[in-house]
PDB file of N, CA and C in Angstrom:
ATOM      1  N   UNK A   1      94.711  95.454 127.135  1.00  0.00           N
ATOM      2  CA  UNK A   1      95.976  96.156 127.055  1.00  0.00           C
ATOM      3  C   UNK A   1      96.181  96.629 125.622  1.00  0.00           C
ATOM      4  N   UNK A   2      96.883  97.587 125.226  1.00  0.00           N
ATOM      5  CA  UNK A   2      97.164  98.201 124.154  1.00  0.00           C
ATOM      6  C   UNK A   2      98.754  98.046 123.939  1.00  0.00           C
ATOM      7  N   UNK A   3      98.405  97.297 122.793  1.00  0.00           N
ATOM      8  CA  UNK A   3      99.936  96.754 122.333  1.00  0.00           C
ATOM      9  C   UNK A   3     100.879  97.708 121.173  1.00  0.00           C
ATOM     10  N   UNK A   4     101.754  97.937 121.189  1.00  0.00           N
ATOM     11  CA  UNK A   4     102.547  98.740 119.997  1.00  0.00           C
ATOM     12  C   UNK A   4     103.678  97.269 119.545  1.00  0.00           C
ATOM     13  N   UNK A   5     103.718  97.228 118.024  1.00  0.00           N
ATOM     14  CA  UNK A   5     104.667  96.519 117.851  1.00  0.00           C
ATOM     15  C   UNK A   5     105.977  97.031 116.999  1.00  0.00           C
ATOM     16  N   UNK A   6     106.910  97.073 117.441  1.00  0.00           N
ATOM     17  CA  UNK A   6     108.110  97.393 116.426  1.00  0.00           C
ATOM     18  C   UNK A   6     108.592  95.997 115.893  1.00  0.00           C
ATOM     19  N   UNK A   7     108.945  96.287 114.543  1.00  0.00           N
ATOM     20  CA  UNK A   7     109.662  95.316 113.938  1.00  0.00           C
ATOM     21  C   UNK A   7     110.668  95.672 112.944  1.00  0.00           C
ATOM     22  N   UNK A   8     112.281  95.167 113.791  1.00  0.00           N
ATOM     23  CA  UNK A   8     113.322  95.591 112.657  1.00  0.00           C
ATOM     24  C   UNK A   8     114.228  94.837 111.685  1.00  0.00           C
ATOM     25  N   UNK A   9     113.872  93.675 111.480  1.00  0.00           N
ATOM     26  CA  UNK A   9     114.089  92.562 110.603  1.00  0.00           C
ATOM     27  C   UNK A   9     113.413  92.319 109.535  1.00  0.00           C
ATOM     28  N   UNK A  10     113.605  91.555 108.521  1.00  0.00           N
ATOM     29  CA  UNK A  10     113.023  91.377 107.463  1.00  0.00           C
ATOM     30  C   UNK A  10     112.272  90.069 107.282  1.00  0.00           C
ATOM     31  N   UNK A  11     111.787  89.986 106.528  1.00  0.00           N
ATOM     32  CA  UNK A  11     110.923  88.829 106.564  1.00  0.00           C
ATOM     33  C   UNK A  11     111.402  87.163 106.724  1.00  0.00           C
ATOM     34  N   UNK A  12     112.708  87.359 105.995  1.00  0.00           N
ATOM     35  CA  UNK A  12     113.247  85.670 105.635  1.00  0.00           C
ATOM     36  C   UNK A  12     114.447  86.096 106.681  1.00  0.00           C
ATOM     37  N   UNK A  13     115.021  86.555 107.109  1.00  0.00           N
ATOM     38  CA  UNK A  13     116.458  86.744 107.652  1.00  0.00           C
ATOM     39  C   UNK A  13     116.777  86.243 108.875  1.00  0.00           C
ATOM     40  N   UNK A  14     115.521  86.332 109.941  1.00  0.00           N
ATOM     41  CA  UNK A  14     115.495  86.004 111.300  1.00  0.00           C
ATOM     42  C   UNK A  14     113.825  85.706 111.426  1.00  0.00           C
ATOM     43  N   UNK A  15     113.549  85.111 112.805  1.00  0.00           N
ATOM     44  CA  UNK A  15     111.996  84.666 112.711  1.00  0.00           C
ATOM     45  C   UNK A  15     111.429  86.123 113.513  1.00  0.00           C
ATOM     46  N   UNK A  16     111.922  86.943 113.807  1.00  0.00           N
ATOM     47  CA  UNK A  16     111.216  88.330 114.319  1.00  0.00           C
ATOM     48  C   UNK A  16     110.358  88.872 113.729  1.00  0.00           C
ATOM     49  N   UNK A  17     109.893  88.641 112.451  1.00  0.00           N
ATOM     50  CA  UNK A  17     108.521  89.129 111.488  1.00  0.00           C
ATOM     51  C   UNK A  17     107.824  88.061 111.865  1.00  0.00           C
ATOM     52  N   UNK A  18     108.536  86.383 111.688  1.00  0.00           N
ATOM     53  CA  UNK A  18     107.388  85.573 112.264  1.00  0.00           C
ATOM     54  C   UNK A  18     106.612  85.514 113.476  1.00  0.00           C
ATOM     55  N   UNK A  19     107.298  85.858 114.331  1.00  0.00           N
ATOM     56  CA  UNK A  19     107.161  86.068 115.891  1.00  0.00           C
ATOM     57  C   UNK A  19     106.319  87.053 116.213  1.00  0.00           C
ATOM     58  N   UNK A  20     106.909  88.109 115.349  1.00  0.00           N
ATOM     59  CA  UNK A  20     105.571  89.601 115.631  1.00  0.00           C
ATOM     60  C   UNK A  20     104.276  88.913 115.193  1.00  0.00           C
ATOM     61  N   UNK A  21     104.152  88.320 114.282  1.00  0.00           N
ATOM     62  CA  UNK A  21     103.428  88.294 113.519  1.00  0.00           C
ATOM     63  C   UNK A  21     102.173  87.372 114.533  1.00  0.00           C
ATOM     64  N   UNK A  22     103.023  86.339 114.757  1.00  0.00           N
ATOM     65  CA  UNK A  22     102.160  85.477 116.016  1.00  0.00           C
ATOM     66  C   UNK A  22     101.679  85.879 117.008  1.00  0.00           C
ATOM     67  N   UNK A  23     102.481  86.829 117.419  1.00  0.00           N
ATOM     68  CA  UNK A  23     102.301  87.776 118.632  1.00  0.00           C
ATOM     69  C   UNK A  23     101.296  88.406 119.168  1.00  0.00           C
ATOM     70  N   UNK A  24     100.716  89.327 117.422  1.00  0.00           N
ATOM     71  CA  UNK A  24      99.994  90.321 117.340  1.00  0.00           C
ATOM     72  C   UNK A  24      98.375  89.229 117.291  1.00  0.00           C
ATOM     73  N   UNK A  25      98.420  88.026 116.698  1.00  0.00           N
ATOM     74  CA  UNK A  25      97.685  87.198 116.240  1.00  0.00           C
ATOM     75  C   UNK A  25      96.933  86.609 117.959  1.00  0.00           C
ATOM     76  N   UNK A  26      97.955  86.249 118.841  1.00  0.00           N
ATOM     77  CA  UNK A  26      97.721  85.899 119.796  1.00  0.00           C
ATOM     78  C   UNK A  26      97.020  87.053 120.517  1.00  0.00           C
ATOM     79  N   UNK A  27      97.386  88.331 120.645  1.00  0.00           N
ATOM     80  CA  UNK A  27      97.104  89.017 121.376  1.00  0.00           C
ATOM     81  C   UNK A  27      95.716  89.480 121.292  1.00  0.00           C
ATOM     82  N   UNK A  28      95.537  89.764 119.940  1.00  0.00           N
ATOM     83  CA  UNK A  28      94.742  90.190 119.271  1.00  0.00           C
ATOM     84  C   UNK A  28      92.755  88.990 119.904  1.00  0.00           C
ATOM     85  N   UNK A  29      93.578  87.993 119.656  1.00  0.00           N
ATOM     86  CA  UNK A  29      92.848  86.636 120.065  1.00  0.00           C
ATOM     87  C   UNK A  29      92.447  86.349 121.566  1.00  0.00           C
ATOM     88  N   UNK A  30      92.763  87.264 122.227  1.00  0.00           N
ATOM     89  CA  UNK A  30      92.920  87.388 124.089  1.00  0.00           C
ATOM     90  C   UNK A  30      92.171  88.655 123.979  1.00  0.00           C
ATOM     91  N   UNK A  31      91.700  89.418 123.433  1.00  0.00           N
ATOM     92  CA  UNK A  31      90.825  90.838 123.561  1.00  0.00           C
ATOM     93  C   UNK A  31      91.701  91.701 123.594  1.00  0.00           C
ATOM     94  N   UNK A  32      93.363  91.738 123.361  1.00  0.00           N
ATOM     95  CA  UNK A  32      94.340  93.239 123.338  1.00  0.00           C
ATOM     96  C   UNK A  32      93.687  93.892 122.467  1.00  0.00           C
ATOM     97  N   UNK A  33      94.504  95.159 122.270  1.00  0.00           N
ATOM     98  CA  UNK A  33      94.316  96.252 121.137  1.00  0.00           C
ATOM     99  C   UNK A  33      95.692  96.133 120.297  1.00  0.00           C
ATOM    100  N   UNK A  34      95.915  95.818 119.190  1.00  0.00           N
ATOM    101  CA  UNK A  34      97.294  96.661 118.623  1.00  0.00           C
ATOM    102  C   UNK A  34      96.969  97.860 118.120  1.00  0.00           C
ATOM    103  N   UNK A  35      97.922  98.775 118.414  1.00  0.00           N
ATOM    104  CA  UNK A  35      97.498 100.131 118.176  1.00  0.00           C
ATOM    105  C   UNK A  35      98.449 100.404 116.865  1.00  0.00           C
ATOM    106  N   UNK A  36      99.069 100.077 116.805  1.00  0.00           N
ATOM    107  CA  UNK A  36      99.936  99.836 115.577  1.00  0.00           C
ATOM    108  C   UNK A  36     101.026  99.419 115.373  1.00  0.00           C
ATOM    109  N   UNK A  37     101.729  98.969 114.164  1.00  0.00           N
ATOM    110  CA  UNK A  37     102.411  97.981 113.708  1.00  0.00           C
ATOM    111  C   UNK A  37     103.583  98.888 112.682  1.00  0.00           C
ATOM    112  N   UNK A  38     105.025  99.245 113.772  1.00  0.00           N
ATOM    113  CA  UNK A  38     105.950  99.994 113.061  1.00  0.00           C
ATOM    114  C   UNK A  38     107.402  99.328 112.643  1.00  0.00           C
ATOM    115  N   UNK A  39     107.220  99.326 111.247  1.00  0.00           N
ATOM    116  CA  UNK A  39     108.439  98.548 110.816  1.00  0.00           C
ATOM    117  C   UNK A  39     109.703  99.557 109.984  1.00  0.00           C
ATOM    118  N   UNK A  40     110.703  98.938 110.401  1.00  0.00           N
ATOM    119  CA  UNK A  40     111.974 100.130 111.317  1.00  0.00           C
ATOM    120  C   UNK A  40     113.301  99.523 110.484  1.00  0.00           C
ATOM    121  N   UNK A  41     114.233 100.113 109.972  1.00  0.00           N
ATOM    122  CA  UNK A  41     115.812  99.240 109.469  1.00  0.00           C
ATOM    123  C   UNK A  41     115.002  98.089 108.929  1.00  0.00           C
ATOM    124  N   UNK A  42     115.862  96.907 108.629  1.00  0.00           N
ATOM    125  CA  UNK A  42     115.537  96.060 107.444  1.00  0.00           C
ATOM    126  C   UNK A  42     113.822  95.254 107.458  1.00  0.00           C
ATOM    127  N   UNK A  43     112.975  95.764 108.489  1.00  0.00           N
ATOM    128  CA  UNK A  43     111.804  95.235 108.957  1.00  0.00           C
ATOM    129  C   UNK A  43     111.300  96.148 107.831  1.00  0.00           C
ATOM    130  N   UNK A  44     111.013  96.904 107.132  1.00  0.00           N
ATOM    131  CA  UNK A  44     110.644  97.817 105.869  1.00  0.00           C
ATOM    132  C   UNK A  44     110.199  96.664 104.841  1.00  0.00           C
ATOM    133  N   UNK A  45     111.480  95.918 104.638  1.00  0.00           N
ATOM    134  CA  UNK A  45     111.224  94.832 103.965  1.00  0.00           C
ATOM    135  C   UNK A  45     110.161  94.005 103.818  1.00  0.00           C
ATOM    136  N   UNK A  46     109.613  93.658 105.282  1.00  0.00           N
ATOM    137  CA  UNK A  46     108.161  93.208 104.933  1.00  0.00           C
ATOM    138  C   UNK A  46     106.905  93.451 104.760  1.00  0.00           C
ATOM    139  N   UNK A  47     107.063  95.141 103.908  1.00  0.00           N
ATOM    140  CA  UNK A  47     106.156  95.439 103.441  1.00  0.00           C
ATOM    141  C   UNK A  47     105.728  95.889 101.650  1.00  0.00           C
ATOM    142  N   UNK A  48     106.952  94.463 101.383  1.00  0.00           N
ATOM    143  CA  UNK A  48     107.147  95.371  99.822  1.00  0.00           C
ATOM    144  C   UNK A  48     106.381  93.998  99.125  1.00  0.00           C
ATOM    145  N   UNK A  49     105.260  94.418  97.875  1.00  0.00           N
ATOM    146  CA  UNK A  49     104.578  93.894  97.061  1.00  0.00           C
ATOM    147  C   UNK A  49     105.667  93.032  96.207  1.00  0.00           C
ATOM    148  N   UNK A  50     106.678  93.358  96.192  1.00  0.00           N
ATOM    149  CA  UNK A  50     107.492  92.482  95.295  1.00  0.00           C
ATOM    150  C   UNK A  50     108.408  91.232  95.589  1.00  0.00           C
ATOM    151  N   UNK A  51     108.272  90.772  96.701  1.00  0.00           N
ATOM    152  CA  UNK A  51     108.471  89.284  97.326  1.00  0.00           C
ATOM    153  C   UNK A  51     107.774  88.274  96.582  1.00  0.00           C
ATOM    154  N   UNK A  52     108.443  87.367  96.039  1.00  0.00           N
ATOM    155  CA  UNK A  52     107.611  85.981  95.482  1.00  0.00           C
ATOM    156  C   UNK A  52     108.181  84.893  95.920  1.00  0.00           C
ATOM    157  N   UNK A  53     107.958  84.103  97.423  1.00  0.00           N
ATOM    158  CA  UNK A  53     108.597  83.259  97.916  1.00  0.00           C
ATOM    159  C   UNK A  53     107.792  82.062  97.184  1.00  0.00           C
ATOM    160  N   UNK A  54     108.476  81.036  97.494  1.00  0.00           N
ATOM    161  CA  UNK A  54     108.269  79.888  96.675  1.00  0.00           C
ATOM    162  C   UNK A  54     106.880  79.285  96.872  1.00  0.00           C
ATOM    163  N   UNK A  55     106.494  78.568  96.094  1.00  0.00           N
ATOM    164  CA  UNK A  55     104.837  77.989  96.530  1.00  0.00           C
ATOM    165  C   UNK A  55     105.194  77.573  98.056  1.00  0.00           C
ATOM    166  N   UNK A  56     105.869  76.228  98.534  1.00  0.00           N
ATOM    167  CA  UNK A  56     106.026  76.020  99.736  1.00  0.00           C
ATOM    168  C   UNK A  56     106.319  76.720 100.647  1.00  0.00           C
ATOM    169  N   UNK A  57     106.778  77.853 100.876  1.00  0.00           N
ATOM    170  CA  UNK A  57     106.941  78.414 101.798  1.00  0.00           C
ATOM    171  C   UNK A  57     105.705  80.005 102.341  1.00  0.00           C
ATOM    172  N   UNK A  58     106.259  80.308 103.496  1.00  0.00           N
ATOM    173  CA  UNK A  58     104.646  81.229 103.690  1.00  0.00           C
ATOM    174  C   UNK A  58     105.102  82.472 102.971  1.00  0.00           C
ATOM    175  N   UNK A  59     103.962  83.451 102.444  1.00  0.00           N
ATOM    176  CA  UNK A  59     103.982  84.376 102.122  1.00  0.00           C
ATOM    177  C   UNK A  59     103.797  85.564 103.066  1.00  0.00           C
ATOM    178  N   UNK A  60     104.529  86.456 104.454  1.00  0.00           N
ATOM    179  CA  UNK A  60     104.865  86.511 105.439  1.00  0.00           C
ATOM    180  C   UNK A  60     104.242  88.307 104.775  1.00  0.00           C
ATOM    181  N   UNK A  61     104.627  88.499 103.584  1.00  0.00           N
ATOM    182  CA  UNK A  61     103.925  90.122 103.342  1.00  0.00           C
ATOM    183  C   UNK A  61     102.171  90.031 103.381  1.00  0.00           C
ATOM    184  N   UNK A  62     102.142  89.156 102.806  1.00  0.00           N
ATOM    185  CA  UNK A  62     100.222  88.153 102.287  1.00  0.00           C
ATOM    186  C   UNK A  62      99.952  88.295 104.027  1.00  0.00           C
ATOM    187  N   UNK A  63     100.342  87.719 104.914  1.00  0.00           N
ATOM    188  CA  UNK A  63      99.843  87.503 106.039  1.00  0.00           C
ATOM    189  C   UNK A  63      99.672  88.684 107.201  1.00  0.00           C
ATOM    190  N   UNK A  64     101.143  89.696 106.877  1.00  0.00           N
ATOM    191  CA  UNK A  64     100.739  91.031 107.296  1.00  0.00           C
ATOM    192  C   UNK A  64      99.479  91.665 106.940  1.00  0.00           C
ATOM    193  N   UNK A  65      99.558  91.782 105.488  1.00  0.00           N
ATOM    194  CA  UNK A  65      98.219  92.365 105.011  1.00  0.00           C
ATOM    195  C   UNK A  65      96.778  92.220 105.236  1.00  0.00           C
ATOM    196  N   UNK A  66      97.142  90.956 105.699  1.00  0.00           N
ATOM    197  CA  UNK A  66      95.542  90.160 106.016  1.00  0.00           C
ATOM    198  C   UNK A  66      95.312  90.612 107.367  1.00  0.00           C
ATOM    199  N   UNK A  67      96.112  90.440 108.238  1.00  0.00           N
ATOM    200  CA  UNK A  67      95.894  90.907 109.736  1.00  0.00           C
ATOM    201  C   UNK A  67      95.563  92.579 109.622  1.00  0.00           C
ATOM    202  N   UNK A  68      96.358  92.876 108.818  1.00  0.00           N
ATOM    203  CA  UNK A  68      96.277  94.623 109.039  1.00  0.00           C
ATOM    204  C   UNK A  68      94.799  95.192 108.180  1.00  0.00           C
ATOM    205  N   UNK A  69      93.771  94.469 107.235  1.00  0.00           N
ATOM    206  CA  UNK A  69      93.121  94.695 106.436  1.00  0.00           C
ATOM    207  C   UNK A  69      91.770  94.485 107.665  1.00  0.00           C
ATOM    208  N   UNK A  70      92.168  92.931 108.114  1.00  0.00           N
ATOM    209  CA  UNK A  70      90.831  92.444 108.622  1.00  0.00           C
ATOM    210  C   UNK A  70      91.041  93.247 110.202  1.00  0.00           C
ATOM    211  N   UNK A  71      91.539  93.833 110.795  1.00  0.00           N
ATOM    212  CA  UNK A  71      91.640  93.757 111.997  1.00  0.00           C
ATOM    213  C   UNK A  71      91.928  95.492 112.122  1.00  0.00           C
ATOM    214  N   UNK A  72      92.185  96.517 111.138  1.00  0.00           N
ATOM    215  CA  UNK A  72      92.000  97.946 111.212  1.00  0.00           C
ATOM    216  C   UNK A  72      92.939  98.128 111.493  1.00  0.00           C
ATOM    217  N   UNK A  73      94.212  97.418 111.784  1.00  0.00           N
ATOM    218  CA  UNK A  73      95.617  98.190 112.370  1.00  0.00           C
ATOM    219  C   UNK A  73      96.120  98.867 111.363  1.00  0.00           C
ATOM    220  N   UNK A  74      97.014  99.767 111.968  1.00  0.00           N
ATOM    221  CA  UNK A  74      97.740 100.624 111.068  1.00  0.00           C
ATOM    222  C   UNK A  74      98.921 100.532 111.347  1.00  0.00           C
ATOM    223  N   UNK A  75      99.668  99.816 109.952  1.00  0.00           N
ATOM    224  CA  UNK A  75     101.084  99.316 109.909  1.00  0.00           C
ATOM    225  C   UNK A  75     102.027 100.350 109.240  1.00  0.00           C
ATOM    226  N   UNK A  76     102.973 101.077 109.978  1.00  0.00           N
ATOM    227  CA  UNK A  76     103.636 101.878 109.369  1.00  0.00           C
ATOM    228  C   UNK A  76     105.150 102.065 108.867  1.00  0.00           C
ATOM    229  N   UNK A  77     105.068 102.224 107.574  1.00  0.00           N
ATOM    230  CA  UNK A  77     107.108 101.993 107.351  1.00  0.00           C
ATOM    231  C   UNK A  77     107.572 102.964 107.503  1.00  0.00           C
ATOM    232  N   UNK A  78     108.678 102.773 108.131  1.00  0.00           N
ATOM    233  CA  UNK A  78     109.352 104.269 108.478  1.00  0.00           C
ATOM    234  C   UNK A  78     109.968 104.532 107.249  1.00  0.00           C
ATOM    235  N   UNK A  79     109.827 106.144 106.395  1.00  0.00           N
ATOM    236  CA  UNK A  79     110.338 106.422 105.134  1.00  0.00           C
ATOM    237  C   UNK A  79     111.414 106.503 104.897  1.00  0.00           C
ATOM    238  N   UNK A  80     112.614 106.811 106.330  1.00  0.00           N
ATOM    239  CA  UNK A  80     114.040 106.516 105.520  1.00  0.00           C
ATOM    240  C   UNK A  80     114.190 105.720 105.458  1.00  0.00           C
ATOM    241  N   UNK A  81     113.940 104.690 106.323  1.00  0.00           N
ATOM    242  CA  UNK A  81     114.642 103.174 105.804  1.00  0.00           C
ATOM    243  C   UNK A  81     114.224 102.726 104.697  1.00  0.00           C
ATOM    244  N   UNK A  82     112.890 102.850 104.406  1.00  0.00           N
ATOM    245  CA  UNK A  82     112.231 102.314 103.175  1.00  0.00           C
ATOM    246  C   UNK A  82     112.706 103.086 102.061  1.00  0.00           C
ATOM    247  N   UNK A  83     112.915 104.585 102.040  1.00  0.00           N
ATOM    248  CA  UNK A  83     113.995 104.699 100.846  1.00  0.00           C
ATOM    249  C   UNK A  83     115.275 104.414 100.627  1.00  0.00           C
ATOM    250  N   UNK A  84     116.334 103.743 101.686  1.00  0.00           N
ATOM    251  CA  UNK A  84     117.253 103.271 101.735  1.00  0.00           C
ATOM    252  C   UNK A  84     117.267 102.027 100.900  1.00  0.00           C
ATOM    253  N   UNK A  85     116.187 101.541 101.022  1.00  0.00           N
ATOM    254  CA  UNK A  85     116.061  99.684 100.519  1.00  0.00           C
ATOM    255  C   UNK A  85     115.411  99.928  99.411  1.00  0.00           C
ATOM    256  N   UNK A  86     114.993 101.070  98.944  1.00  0.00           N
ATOM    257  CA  UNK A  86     114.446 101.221  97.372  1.00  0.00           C
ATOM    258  C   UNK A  86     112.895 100.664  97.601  1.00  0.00           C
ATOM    259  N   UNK A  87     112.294 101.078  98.831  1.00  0.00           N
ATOM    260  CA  UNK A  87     110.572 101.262  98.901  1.00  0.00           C
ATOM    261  C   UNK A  87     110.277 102.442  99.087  1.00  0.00           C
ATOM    262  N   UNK A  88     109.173 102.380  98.085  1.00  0.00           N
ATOM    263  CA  UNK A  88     108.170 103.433  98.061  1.00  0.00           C
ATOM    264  C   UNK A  88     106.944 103.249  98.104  1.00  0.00           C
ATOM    265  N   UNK A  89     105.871 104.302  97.720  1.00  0.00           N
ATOM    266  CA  UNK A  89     104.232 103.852  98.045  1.00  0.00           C
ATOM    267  C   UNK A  89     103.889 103.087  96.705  1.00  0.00           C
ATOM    268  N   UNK A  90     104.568 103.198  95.599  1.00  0.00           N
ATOM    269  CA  UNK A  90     104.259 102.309  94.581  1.00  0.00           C
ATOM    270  C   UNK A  90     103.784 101.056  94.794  1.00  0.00           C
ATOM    271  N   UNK A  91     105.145  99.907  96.002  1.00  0.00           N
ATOM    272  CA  UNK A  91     105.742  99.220  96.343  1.00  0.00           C
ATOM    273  C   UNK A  91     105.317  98.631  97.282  1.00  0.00           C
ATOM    274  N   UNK A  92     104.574  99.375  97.871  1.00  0.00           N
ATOM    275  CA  UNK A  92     104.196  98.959  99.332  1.00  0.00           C
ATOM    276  C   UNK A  92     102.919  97.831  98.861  1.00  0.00           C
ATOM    277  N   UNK A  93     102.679  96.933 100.197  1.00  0.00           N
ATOM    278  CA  UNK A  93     101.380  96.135  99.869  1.00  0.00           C
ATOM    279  C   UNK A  93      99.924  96.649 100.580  1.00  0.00           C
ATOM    280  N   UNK A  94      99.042  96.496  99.970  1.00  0.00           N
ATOM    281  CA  UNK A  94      98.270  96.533 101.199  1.00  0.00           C
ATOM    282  C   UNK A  94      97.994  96.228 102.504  1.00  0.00           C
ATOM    283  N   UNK A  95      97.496  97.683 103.332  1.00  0.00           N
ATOM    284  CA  UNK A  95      97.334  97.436 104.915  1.00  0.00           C
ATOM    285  C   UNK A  95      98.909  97.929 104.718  1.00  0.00           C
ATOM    286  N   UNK A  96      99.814  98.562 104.361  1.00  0.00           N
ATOM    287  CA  UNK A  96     101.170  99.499 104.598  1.00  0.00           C
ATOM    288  C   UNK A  96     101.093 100.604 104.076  1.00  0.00           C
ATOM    289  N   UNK A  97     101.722 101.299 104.756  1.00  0.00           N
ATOM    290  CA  UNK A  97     101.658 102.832 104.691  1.00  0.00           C
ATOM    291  C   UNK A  97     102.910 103.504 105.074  1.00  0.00           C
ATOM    292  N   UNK A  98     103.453 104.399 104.304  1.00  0.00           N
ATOM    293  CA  UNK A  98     104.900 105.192 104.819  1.00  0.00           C
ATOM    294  C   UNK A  98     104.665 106.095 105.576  1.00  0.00           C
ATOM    295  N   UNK A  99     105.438 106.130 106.753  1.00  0.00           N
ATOM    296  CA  UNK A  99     105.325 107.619 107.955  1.00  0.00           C
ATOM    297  C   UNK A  99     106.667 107.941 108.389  1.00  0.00           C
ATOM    298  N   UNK A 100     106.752 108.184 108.631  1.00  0.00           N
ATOM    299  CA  UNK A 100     108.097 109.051 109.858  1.00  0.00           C
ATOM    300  C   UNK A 100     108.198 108.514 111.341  1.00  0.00           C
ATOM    301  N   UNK A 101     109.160 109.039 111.967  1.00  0.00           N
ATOM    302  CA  UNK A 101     109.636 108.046 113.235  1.00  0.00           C
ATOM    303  C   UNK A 101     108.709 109.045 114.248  1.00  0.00           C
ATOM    304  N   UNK A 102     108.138 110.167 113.929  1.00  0.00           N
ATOM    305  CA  UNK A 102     107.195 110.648 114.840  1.00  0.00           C
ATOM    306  C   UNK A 102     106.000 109.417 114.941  1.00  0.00           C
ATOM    307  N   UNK A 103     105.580 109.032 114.273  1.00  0.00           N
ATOM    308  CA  UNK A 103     104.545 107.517 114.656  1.00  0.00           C
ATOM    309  C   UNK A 103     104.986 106.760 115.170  1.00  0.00           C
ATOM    310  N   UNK A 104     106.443 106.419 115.340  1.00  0.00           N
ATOM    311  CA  UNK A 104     106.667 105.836 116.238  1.00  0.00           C
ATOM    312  C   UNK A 104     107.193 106.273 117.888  1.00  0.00           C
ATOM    313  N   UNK A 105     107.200 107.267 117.956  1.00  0.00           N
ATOM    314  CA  UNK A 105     106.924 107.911 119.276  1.00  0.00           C
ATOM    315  C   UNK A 105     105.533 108.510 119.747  1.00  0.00           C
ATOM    316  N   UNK A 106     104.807 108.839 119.369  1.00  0.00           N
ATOM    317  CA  UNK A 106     103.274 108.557 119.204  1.00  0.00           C
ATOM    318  C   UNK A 106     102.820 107.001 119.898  1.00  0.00           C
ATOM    319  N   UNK A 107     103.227 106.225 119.032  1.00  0.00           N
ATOM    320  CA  UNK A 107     103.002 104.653 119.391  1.00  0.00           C
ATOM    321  C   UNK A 107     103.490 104.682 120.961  1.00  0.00           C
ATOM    322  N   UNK A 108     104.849 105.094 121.272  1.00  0.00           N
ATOM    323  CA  UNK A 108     105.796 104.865 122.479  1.00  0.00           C
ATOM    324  C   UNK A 108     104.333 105.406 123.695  1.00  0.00           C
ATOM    325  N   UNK A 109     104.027 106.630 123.008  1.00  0.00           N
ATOM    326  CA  UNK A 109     103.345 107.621 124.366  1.00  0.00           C
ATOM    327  C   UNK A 109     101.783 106.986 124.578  1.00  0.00           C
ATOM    328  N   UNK A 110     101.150 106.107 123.439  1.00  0.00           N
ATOM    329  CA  UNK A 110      99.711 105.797 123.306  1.00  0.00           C
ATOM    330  C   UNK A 110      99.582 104.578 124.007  1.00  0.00           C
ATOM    331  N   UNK A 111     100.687 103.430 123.704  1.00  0.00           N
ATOM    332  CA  UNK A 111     100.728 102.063 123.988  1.00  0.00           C
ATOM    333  C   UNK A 111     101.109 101.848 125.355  1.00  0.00           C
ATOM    334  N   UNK A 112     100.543 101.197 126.156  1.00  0.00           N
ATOM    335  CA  UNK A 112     100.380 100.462 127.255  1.00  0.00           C
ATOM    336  C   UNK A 112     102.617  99.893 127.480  1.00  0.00           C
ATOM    337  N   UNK A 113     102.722  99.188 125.897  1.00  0.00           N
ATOM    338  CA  UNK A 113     103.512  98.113 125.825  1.00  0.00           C
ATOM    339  C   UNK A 113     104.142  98.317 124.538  1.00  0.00           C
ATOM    340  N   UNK A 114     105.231  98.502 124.032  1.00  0.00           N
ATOM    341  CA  UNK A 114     105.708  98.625 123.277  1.00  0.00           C
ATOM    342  C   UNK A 114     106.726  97.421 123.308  1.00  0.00           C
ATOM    343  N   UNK A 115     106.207  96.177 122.142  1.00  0.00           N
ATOM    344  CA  UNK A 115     107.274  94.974 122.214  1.00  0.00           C
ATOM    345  C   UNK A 115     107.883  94.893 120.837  1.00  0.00           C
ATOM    346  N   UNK A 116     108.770  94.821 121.030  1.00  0.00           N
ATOM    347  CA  UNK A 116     110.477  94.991 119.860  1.00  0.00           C
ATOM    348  C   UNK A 116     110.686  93.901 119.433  1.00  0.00           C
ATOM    349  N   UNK A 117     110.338  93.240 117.787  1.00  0.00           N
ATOM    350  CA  UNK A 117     111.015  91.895 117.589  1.00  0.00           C
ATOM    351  C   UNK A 117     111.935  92.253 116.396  1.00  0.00           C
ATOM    352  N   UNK A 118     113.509  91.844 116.626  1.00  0.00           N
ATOM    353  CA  UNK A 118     114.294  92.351 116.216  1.00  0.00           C
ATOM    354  C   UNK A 118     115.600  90.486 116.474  1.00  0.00           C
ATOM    355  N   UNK A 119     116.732  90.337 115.510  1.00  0.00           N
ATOM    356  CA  UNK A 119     117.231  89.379 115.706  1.00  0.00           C
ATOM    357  C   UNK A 119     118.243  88.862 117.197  1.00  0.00           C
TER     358      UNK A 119
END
């Protein structure tokens, strides 16, 4: 199956970045496809290089990146929100990329499944 994921939360605020995050991990781990990974309103957030959560706790941008590096997905921030919250491509981490909400209707028409983790 070919998975689309939206995500409109931020990293620390609600567990919906954690949840995608497992999600995509699980699925991924069962033979799915994610076809890509669109983060939407305050979900932008977890794609900015400038998060420094504490040693103990997870580094939730670090773990996007790793999935999206090792695994070819293409994770996309939608550019108004991300200029709303003061991201740009400077800013962004690796395995993120800024697009427009046309990728995310693209995603809607390509994906099998389009699952929403949001609070």
């Amino acid at each position: 199956m070919k998975f689309g994921i939206l995500i409109t939360e931020g990293p620390y605020q609600h567990e919906a970045s954690d949840s995608a995050y497992q999600f995509a991990k699980a699925a991924l781990a069962k033979g799915h496809e994610i076809l890509r990974v669109f983060f939407y309103q305050d979900g932008v957030l977890n794609s900015t290089k400038l998060m420094e959560p504490q040693a103990d706790d997870r580094h939730i941008q670090k773990q996007w990146s790793a999935l999206a590096t090792e695994n070819g997905i293409e994770f996309i921030v939608c550019v108004a929100a991300a200029k709303r919250r003061g991201i740009n491509d400077t800013v962004t981490a690796e395995g993120f990329k800024i697009g427009g909400l046309g990728m995310l209707t693209e995603l809607a028409i390509e994906a099998d499944r389009v699952v929403e983790f949001r609070a």
